[in-house]
C-alpha atoms as a PDB file:
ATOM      1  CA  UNK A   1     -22.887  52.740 -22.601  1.00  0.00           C
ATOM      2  CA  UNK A   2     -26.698  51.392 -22.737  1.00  0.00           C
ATOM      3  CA  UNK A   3     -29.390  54.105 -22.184  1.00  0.00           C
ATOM      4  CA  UNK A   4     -31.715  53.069 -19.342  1.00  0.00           C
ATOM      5  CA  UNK A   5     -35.292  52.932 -19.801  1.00  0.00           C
ATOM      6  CA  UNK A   6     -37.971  52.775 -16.941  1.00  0.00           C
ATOM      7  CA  UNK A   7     -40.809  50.813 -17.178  1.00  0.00           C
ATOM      8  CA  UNK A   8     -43.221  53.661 -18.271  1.00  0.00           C
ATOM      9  CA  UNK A   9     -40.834  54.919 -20.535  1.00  0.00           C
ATOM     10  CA  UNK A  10     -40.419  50.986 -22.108  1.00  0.00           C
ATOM     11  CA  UNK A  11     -44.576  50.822 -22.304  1.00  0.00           C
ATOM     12  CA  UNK A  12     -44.676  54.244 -23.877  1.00  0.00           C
ATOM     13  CA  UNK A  13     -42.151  53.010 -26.809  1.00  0.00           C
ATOM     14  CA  UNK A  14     -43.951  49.757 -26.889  1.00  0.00           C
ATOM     15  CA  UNK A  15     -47.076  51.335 -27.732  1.00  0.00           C
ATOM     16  CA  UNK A  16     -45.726  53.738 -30.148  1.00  0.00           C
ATOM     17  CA  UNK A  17     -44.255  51.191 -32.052  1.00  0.00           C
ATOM     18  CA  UNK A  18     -47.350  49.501 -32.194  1.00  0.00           C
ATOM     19  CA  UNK A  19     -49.289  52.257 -33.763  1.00  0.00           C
ATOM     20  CA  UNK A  20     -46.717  52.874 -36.165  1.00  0.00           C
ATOM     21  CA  UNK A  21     -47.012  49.285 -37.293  1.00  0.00           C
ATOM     22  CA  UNK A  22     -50.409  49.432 -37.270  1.00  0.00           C
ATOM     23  CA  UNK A  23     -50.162  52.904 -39.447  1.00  0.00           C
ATOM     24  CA  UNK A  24     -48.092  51.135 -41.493  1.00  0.00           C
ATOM     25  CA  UNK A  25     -49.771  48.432 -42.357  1.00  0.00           C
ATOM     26  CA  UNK A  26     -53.071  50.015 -43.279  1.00  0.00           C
ATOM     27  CA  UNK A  27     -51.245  51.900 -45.128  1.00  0.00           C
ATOM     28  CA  UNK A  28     -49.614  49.326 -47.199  1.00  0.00           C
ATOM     29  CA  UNK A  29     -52.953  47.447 -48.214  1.00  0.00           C
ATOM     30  CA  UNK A  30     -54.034  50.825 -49.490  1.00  0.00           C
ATOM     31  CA  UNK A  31     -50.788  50.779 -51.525  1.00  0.00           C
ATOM     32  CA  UNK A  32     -51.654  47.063 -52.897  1.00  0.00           C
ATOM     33  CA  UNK A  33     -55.189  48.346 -53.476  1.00  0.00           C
ATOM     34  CA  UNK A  34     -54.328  51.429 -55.556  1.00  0.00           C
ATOM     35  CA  UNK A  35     -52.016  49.690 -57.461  1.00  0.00           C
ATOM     36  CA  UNK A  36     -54.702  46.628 -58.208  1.00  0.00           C
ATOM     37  CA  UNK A  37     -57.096  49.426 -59.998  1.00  0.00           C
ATOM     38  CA  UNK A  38     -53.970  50.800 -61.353  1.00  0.00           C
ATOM     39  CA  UNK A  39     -52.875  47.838 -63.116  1.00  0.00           C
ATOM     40  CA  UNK A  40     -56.900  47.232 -64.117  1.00  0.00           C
ATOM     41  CA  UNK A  41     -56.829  50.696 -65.691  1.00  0.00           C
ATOM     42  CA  UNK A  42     -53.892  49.303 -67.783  1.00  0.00           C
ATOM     43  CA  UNK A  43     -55.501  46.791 -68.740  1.00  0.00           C
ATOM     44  CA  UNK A  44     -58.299  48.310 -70.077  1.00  0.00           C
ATOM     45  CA  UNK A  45     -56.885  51.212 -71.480  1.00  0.00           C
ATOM     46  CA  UNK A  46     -54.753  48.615 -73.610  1.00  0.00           C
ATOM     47  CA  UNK A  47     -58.048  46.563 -74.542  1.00  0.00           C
ATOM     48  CA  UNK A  48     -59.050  50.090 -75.882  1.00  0.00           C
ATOM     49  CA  UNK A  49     -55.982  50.695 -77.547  1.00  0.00           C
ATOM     50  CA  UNK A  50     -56.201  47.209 -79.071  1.00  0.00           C
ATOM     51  CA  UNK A  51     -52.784  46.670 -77.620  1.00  0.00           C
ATOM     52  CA  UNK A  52     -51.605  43.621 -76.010  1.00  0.00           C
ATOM     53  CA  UNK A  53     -52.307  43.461 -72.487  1.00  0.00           C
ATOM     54  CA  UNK A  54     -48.903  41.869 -71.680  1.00  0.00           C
ATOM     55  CA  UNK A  55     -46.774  44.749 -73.469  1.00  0.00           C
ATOM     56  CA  UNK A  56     -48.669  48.332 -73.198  1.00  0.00           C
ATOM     57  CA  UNK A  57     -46.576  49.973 -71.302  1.00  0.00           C
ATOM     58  CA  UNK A  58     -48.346  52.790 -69.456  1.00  0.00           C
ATOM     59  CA  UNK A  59     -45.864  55.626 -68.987  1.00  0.00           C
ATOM     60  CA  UNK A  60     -45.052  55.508 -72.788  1.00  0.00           C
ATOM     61  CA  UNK A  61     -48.822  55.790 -73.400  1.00  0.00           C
ATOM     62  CA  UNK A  62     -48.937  58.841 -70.965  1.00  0.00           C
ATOM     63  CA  UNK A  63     -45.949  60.021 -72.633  1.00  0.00           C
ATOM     64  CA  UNK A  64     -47.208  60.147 -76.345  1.00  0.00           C
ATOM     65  CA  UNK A  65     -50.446  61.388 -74.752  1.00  0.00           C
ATOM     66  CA  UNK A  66     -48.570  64.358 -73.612  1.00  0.00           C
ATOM     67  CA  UNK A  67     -46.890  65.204 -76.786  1.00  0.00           C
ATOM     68  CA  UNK A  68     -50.395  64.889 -78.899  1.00  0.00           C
ATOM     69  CA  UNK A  69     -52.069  67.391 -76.613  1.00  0.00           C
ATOM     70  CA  UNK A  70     -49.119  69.860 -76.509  1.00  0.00           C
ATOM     71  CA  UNK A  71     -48.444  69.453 -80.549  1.00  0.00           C
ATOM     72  CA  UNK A  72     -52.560  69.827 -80.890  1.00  0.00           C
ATOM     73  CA  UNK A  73     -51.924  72.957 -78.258  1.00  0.00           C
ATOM     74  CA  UNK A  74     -49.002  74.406 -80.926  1.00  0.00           C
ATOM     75  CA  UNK A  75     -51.335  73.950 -83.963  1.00  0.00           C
ATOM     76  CA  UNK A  76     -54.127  75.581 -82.283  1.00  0.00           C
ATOM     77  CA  UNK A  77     -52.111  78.656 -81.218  1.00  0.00           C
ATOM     78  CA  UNK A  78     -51.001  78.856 -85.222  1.00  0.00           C
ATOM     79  CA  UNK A  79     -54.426  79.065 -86.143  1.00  0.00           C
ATOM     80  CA  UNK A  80     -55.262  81.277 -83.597  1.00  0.00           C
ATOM     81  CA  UNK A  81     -52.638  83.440 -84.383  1.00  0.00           C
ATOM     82  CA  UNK A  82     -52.861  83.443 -88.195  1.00  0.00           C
ATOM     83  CA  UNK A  83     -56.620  84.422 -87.571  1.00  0.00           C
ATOM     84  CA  UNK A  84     -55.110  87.390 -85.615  1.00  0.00           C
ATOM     85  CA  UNK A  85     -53.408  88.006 -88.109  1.00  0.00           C
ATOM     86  CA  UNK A  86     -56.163  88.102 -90.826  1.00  0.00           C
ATOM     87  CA  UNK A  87     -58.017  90.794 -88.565  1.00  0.00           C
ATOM     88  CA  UNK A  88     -55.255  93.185 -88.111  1.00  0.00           C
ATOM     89  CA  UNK A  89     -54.817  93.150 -91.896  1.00  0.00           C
ATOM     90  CA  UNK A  90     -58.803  93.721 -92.148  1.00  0.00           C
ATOM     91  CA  UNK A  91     -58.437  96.580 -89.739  1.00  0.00           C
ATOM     92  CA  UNK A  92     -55.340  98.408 -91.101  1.00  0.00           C
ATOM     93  CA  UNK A  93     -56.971  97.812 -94.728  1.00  0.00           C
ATOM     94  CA  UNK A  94     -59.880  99.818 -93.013  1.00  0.00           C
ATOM     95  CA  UNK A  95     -57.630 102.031 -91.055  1.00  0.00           C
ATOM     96  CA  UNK A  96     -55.785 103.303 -93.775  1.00  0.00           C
ATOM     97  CA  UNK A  97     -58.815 102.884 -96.437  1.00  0.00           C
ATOM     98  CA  UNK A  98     -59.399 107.180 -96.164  1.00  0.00           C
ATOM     99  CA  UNK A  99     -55.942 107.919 -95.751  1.00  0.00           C
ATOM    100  CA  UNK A 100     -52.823 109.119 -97.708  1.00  0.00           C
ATOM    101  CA  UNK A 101     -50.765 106.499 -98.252  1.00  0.00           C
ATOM    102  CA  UNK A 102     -51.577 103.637-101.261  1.00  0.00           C
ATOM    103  CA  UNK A 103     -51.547 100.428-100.931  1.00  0.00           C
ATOM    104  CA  UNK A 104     -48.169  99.544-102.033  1.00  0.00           C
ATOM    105  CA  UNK A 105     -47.340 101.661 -98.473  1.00  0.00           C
ATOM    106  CA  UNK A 106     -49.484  99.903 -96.892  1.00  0.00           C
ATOM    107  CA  UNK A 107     -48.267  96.072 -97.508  1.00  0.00           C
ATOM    108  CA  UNK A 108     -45.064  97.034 -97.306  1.00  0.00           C
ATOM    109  CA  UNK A 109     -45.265  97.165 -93.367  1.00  0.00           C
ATOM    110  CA  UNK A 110     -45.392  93.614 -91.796  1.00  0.00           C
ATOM    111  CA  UNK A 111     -48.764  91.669 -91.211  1.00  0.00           C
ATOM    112  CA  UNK A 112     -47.246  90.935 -87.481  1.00  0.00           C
ATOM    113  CA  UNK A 113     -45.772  94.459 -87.147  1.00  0.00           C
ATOM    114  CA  UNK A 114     -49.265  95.788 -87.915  1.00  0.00           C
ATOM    115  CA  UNK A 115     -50.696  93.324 -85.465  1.00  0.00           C
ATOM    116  CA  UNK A 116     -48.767  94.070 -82.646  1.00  0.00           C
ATOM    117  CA  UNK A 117     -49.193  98.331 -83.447  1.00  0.00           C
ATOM    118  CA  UNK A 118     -53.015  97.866 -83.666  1.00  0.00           C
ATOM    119  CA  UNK A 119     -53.204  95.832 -80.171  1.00  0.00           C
ATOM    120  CA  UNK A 120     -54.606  92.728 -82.007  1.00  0.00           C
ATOM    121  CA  UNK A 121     -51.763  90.653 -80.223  1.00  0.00           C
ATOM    122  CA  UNK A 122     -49.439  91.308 -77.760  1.00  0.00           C
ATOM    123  CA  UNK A 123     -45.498  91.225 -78.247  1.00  0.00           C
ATOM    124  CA  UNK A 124     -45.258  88.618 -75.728  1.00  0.00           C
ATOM    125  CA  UNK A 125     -47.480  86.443 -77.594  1.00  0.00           C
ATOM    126  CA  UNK A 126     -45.065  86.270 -80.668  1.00  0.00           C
ATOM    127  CA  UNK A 127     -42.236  85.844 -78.336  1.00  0.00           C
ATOM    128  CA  UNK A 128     -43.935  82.594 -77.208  1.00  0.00           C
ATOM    129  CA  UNK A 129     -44.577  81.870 -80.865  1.00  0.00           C
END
């Protein structure tokens, strides 16, 4: 069974269909021009790489981009938290410098232990650790 369309109804369609060509086709050339300066990016980002144009691949670039920054992310949180750890042993060494206990007592407790019961890091921290 055919669905009948009236002449306004046929115009209104018409026009629709129109504008979504139209819509689509602007779109498209802004497709073709992002991916022009996309593949110029590539290119230069290989000339900097001194890679060859016709090979660099640009999501393996990205990719071992990625992994640098976290690994350099990683190393920096090590140092970051074996400096932590270097203050909380300054500050139970001057906690516990008029107290009691010696200093075989003292190192016997764990540097991270003493860390986290000081407030010098958090627990969560070392669980991310």
């Amino acid at each position: 069974m055919a669905l009948a369309l009236c002449d306004d109804d046929l115009a209104l369609l018409t026009s629709l269909v129109h504008v979504c060509s139209q819509l689509a086709d602007s779109e498209l050339k802004q497709l073709e021009m992002d991916q022009l300066e996309l593949e110029q990016l590539r290119h230069q980002l290989a000339d900097y790489f001194c890679e060859d144009v016709t090979t660099f691949q640009l999501d393996e670039c990205i990719s071992t981009l990625n992994t640098f920054i976290q690994q350099f992310i990683k190393a920096a949180d090590v140092r970051l938290f074996t400096y932590l750890l270097f203050l909380a042993s300054a500050s139970v060494l001057h906690h516990f410098q008029d107290s009691q206990l010696d200093e075989n007592q003292i190192f016997s407790y764990s540097p991270i232990y003493l860390a986290v019961l000081f407030g010098m890091i958090s627990s969560e921290y070392l669980n991310a650790v």
